[in-house]
Protein backbone atom coordinates (compact mmCIF):
# COMPACT_ATOMS: atom_id res chain seq x y z
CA UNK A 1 58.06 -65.22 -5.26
CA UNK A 2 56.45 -67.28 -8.07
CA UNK A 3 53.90 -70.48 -6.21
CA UNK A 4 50.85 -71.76 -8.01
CA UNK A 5 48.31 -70.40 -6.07
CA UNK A 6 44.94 -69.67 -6.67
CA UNK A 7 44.50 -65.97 -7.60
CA UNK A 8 42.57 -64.91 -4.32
CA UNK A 9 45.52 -65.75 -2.07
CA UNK A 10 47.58 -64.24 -4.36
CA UNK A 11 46.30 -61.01 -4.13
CA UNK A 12 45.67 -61.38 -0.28
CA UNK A 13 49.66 -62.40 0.17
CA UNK A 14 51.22 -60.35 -1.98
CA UNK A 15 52.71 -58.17 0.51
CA UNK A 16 53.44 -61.28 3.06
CA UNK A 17 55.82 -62.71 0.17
CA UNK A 18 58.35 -60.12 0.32
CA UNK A 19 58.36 -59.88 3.94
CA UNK A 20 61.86 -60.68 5.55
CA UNK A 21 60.66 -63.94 7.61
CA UNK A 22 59.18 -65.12 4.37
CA UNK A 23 61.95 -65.02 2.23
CA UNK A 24 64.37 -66.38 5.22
CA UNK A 25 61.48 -69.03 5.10
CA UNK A 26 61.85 -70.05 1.46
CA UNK A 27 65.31 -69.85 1.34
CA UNK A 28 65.59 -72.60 4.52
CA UNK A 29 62.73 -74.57 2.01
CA UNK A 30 65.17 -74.41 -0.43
CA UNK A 31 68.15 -75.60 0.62
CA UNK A 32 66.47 -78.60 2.87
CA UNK A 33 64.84 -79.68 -0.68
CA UNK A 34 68.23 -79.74 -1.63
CA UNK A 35 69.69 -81.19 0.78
CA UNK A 36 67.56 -83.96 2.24
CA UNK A 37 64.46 -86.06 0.98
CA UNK A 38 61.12 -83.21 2.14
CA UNK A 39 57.39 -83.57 1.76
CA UNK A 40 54.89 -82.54 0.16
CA UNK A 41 57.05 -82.67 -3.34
CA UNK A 42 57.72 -78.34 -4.01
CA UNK A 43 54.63 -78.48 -6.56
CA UNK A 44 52.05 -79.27 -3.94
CA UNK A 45 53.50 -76.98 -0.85
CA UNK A 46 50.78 -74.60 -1.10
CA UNK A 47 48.29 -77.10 -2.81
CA UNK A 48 45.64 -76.87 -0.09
CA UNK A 49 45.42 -73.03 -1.15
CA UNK A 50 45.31 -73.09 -4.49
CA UNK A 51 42.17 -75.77 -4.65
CA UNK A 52 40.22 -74.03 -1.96
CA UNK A 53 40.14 -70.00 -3.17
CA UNK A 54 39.32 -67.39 -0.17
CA UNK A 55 35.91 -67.19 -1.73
CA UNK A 56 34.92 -70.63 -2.17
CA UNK A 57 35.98 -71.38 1.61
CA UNK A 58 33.52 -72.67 3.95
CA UNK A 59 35.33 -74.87 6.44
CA UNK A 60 38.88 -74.86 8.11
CA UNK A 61 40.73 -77.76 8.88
CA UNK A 62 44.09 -76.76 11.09
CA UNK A 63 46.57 -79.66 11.36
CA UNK A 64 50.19 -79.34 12.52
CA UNK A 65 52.47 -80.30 9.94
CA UNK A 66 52.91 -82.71 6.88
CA UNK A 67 53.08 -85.93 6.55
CA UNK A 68 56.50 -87.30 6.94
CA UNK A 69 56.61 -90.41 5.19
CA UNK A 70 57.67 -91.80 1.86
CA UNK A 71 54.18 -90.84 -0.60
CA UNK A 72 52.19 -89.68 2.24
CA UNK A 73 51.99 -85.94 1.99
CA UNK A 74 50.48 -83.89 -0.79
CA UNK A 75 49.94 -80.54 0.69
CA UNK A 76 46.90 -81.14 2.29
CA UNK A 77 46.10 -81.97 6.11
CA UNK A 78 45.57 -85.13 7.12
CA UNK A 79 44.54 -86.13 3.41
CA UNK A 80 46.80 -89.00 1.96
CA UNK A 81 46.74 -90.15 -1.90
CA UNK A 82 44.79 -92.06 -3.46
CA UNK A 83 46.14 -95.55 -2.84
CA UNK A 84 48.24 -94.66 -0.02
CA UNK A 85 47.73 -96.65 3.31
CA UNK A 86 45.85 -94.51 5.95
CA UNK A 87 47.66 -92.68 8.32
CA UNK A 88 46.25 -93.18 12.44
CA UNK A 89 44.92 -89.24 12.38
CA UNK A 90 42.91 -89.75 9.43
CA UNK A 91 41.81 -93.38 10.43
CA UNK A 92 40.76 -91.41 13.61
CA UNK A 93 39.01 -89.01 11.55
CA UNK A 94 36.91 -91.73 9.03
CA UNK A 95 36.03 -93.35 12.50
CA UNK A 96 34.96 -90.48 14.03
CA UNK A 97 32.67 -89.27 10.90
CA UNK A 98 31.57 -92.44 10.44
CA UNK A 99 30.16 -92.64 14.43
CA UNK A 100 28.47 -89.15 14.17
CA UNK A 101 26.98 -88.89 11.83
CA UNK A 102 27.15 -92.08 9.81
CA UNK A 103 29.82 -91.20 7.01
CA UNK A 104 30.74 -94.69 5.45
CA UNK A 105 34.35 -95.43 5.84
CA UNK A 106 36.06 -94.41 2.22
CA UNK A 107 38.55 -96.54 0.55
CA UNK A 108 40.75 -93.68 -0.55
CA UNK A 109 42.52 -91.14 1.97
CA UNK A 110 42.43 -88.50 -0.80
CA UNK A 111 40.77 -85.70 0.88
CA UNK A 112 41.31 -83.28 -2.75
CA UNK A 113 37.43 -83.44 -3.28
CA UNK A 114 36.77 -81.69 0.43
CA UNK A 115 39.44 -78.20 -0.81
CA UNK A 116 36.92 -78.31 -3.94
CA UNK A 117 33.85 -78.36 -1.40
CA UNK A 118 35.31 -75.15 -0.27
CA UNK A 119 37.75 -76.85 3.03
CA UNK A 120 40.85 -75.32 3.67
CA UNK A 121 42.79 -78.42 4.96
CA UNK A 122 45.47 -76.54 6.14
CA UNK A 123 48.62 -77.44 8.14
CA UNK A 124 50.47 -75.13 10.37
CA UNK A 125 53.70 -76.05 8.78
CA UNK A 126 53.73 -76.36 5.31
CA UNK A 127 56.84 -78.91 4.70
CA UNK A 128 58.94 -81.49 6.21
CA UNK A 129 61.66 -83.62 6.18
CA UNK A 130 61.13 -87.42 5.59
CA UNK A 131 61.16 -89.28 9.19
CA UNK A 132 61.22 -86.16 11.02
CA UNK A 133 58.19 -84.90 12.37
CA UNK A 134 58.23 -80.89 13.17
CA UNK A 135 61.61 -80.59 11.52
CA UNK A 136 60.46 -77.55 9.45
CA UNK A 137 58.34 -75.80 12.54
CA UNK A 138 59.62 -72.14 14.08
CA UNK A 139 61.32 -71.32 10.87
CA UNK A 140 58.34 -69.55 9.63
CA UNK A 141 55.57 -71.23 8.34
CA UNK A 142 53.47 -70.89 11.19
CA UNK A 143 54.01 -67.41 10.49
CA UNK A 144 52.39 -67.47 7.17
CA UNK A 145 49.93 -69.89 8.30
CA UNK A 146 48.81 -67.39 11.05
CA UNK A 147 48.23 -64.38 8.70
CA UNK A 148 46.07 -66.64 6.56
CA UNK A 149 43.64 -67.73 9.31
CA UNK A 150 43.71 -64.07 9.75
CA UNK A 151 42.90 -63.16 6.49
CA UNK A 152 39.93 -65.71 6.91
CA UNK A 153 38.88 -64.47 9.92
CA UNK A 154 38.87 -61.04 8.97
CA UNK A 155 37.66 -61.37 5.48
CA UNK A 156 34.98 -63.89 5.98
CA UNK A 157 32.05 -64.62 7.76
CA UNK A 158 30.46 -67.99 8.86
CA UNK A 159 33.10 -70.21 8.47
CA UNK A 160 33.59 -72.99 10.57
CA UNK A 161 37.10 -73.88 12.18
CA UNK A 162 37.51 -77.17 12.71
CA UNK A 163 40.33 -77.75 15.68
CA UNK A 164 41.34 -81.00 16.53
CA UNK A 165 43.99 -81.63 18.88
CA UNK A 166 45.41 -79.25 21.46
CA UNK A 167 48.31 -77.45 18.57
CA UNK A 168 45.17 -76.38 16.35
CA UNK A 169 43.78 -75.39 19.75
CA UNK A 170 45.95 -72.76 20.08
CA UNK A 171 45.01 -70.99 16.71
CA UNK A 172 42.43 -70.21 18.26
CA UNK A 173 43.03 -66.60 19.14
CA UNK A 174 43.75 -65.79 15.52
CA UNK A 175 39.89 -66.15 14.99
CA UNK A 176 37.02 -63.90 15.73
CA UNK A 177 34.56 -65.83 17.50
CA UNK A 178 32.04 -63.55 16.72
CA UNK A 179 32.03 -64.03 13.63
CA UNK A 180 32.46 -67.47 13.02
CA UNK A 181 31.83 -70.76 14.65
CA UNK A 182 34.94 -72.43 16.14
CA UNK A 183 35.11 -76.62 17.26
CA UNK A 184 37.74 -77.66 19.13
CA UNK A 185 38.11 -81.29 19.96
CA UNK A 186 41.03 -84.32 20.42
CA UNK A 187 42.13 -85.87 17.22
């Protein structure tokens, strides 16, 4: 398989991209881009990757899946473009950043500038179909998504996983407390 991605994931995946559920996965991707309106547009599914390389990564942000509305989703969680109108999670999120520790509310939902800050904003399932929330879930992505918090949790030390809500929650046995801090809260 052929994705922009950054050259560190790459070479951690390569194996994971010929593996049968993967290519059953893309294959599904494929013909529900086809077939019905999906988000993030196919040039930003694995966007949240390819801006935040394995060795730049600091933080981990585990949401559940994309965005489902028209504009909304750009392959990053919780993180809306610039312009778009914010969705409750991420108002939830400025409030909550802006009550500990003072963060001032930003105009612009565009969380890009966070992957380059080394943040893996990274949802469970990596597509979706407009209107329908979890309509791409158990067909593999959260597969994938669990041998990359793996990877980082094997790979890595000191990074800090961010879980908010109770389905980030339960990635939590992908990561090795030991070796990394882990915060779990609602969303």
């Amino acid at each position: 398989m052929n994705v922009k991605l950054d050259s560190s994931w790459k070479r951690e995946l390569k194996n994971t991209f010929n593996e049968p559920y993967f290519l059953k996965l893309i294959t599904f991707v494929k013909e529900e881009y086809q077939s019905h309106v999906c988000y993030p547009l196919g040039n930003h599914i694995f966007s949240a990757l390819d801006d935040c390389p394995l060795d730049k990564l600091q933080l981990v942000i585990i949401g559940q899946d994309p965005y489902h509305g028209d504009k909304q989703a750009h392959g990053y969680c919780f993180s809306v473009p610039e312009g778009v109108k914010h969705p409750p999670s991420l108002v939830n999120i400025f409030k909550e950043l802006n009550d500990d520790i003072g963060v001032s509310y930003p105009n612009s939902g565009d969380l890009r500038r966070w992957a380059s800050q080394g943040v893996l904003l990274l949802n469970s399932t990596l597509t979706v179909r407009e209107k329908l929330p979890g309509s791409h879930q158990n067909h593999g992505w959260e597969l994938f998504t669990d041998k990359i918090i793996e990877i980082i949790s094997s790979k890595k030390k000191n990074v800090v996983f961010l879980l908010w809500g109770n389905y980030a929650k339960s990635k939590v046995k992908l990561i090795d407390a030991n070796k990394h801090l882990i915060l779990k809260s609602g969303h």
